[in-house]
N, C-alpha and C. Protein backbone atom coordinates (compact mmCIF):
# COMPACT_ATOMS: atom_id res chain seq x y z
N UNK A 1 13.44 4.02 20.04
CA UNK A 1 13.98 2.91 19.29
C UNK A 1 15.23 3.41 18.57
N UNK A 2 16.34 2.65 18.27
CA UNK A 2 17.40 2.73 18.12
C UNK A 2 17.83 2.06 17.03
N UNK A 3 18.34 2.73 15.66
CA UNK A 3 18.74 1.61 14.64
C UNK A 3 20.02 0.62 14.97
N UNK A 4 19.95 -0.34 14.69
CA UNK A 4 21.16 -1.45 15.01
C UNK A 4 22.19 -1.01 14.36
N UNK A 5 22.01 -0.44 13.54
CA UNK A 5 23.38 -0.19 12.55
C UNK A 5 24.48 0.79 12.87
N UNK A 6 23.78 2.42 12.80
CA UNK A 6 24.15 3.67 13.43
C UNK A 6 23.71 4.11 14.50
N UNK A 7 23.21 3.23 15.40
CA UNK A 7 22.56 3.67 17.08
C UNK A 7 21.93 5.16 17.06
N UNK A 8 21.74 5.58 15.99
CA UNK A 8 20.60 6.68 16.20
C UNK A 8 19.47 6.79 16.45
N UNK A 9 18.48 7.64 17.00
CA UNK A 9 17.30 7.55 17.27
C UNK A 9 16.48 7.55 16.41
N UNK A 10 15.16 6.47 16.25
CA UNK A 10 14.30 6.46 15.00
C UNK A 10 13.24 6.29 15.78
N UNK A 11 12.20 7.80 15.13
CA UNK A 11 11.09 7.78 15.95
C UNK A 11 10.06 6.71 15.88
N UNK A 12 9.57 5.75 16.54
CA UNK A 12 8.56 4.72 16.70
C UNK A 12 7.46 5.01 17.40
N UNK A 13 6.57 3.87 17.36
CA UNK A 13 5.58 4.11 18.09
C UNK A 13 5.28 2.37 18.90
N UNK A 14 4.64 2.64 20.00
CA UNK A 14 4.43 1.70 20.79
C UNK A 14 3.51 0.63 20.76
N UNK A 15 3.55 -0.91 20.38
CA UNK A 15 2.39 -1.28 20.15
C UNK A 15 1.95 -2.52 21.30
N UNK A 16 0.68 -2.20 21.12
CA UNK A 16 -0.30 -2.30 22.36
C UNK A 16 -0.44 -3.42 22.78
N UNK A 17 -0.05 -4.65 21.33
CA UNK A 17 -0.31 -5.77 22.17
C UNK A 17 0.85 -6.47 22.68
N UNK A 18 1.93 -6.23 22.51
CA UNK A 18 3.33 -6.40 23.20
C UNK A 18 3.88 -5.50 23.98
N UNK A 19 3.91 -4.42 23.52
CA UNK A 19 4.64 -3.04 24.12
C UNK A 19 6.01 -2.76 23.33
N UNK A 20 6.53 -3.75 22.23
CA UNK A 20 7.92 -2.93 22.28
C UNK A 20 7.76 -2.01 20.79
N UNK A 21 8.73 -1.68 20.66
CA UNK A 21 8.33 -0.35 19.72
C UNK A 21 8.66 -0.78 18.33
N UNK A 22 8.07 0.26 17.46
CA UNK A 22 8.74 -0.10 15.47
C UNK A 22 8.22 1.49 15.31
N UNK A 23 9.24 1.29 13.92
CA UNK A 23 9.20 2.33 13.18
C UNK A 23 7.64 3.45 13.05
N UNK A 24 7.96 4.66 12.88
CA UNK A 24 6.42 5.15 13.51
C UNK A 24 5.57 4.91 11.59
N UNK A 25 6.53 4.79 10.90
CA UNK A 25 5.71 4.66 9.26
C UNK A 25 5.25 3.27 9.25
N UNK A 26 5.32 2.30 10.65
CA UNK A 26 4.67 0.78 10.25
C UNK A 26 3.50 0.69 10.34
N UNK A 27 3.18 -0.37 9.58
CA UNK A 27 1.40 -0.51 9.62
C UNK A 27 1.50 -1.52 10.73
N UNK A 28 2.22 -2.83 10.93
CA UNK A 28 2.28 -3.73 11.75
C UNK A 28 3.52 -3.92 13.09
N UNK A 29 3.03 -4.15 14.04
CA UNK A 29 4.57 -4.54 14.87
C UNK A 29 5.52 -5.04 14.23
N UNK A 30 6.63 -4.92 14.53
CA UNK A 30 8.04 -5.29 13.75
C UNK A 30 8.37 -7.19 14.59
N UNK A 31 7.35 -7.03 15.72
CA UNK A 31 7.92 -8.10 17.04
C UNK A 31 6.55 -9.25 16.87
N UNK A 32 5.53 -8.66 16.78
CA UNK A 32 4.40 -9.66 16.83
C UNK A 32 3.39 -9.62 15.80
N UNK A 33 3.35 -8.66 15.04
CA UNK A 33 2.87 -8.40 13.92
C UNK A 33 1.55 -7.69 14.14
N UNK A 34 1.00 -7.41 14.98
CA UNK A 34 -0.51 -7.20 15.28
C UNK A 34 -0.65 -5.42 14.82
N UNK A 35 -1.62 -5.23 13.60
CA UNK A 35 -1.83 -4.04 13.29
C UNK A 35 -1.65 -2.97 13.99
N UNK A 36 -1.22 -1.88 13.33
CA UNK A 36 -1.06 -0.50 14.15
C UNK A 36 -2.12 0.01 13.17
N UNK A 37 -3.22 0.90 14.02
CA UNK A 37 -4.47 1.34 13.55
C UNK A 37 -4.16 2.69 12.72
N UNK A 38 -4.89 2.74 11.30
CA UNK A 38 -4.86 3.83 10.74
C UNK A 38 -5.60 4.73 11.61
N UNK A 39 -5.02 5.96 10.76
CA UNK A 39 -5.69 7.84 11.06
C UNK A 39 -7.41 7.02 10.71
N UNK A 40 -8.04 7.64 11.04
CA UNK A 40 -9.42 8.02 10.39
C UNK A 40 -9.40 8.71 9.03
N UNK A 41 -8.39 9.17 8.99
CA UNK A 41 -8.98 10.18 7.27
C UNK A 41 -8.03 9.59 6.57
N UNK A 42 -7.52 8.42 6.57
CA UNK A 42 -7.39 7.43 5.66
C UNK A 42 -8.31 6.37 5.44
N UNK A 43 -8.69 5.87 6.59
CA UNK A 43 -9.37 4.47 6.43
C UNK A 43 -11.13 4.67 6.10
N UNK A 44 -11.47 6.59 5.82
CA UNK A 44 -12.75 6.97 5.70
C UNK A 44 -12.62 7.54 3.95
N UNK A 45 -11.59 7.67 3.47
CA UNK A 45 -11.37 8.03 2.13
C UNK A 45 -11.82 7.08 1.04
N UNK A 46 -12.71 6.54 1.10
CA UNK A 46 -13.64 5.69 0.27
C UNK A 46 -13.16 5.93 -1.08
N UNK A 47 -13.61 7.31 -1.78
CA UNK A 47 -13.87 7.60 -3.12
C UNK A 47 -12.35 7.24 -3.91
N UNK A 48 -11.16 7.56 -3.28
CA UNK A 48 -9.89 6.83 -3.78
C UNK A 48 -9.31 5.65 -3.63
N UNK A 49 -10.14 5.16 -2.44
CA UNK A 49 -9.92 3.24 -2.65
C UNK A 49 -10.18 2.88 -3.85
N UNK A 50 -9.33 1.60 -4.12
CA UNK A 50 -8.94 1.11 -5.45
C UNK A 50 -10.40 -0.20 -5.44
N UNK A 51 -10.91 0.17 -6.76
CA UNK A 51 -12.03 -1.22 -5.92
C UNK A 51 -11.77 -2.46 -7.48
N UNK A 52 -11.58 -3.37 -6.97
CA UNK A 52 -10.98 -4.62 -7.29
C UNK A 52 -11.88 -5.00 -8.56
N UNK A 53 -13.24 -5.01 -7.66
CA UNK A 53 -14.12 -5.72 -8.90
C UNK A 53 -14.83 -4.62 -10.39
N UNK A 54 -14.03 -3.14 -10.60
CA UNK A 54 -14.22 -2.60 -11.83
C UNK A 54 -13.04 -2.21 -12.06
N UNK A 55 -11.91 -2.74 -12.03
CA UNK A 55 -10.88 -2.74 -12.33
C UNK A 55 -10.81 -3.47 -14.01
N UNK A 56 -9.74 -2.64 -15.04
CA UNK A 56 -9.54 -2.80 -16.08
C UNK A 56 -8.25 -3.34 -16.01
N UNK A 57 -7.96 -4.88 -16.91
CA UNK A 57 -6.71 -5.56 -17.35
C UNK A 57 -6.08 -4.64 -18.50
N UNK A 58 -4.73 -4.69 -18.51
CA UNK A 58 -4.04 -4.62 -19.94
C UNK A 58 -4.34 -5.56 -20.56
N UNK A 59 -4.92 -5.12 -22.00
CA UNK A 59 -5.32 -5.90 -22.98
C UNK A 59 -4.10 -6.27 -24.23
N UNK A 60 -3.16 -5.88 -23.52
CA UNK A 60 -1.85 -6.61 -23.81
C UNK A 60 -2.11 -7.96 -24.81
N UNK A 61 -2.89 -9.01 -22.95
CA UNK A 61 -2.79 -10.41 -23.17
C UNK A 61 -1.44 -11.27 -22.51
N UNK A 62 -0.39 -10.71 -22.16
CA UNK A 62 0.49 -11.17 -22.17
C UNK A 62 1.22 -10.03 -20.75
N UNK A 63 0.48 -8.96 -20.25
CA UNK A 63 0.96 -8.41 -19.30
C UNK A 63 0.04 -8.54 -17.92
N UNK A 64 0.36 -8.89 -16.72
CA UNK A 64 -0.82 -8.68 -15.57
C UNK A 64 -0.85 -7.38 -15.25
N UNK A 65 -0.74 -6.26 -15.53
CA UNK A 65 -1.00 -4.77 -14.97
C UNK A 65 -2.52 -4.77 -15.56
N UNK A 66 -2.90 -3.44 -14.62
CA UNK A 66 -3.99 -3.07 -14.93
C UNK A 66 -4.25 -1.45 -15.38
N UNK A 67 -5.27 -0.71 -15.86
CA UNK A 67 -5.42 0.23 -16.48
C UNK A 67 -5.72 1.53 -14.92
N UNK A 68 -4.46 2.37 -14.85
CA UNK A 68 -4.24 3.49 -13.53
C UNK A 68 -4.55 4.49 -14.64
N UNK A 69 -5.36 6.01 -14.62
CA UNK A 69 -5.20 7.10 -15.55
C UNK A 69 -4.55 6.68 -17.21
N UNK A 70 -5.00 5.71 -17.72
CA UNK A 70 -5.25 5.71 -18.87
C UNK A 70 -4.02 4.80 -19.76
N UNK A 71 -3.43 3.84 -18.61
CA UNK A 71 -2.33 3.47 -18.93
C UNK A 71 -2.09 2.33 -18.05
N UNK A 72 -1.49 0.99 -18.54
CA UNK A 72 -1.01 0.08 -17.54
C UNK A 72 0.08 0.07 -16.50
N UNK A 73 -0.11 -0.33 -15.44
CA UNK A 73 0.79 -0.06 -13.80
C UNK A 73 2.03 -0.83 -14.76
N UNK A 74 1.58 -1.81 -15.25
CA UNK A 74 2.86 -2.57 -15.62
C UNK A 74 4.27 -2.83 -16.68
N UNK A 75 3.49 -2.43 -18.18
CA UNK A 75 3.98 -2.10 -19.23
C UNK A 75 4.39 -0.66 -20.11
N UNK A 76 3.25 0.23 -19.00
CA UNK A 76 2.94 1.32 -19.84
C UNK A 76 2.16 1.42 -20.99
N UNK A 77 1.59 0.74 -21.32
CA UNK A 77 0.73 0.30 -22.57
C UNK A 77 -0.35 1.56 -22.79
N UNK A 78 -0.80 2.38 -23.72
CA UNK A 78 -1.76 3.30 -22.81
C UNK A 78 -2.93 2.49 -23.19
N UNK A 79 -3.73 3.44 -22.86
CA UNK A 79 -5.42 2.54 -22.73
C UNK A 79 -6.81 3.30 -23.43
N UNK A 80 -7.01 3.07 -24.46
CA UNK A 80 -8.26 3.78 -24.52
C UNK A 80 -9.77 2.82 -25.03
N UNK A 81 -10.89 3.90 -24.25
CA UNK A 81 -11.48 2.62 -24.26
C UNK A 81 -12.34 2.09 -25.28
N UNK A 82 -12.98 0.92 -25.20
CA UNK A 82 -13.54 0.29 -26.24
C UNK A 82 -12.59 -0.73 -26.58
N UNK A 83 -11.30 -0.54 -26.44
CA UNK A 83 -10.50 -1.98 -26.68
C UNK A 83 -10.74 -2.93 -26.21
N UNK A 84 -10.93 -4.46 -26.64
CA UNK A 84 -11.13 -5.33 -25.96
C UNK A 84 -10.10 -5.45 -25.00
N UNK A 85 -10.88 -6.05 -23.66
CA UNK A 85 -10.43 -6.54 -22.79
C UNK A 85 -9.58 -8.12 -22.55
């Protein structure tokens, strides 16, 4: 695959349910969209999936981030606990 811009070579990969190629860092075809399958030792890494339903809000009130290592994704707010939610 070939960038349009500077016609250099950009390594891709081939996807299966069309055949034409995208970037090899895509998750999806660039042409039809149909997933390009993760490694296994990503999609088996359980313990660092983010899990939705014990997830902590900034108790801001007024920010949608949530609480990453002790601090909001969004404001920076830090976080310690016992604060209301």
């Amino acid at each position: 695959m070939k960038c349009p811009i500077c016609m250099e070579e950009i390594p891709g990969i081939e996807c299966q349910e069309c055949g034409e190629s995208s970037p090899e860092e895509a998750k999806f075809c660039m042409y039809c969209g149909a997933p390009f399958h993760q490694e296994a030792s990503d999609a088996s890494d359980d313990e660092d999936a983010f899990d939705i339903e014990n997830r902590i809000l900034c108790p801001d009130g007024t920010c949608t981030g949530i609480i990453v290592d002790g601090k909001c994704t969004e404001c920076g707010r830090p976080y310690e606990s016992g604060q209301e939610e």
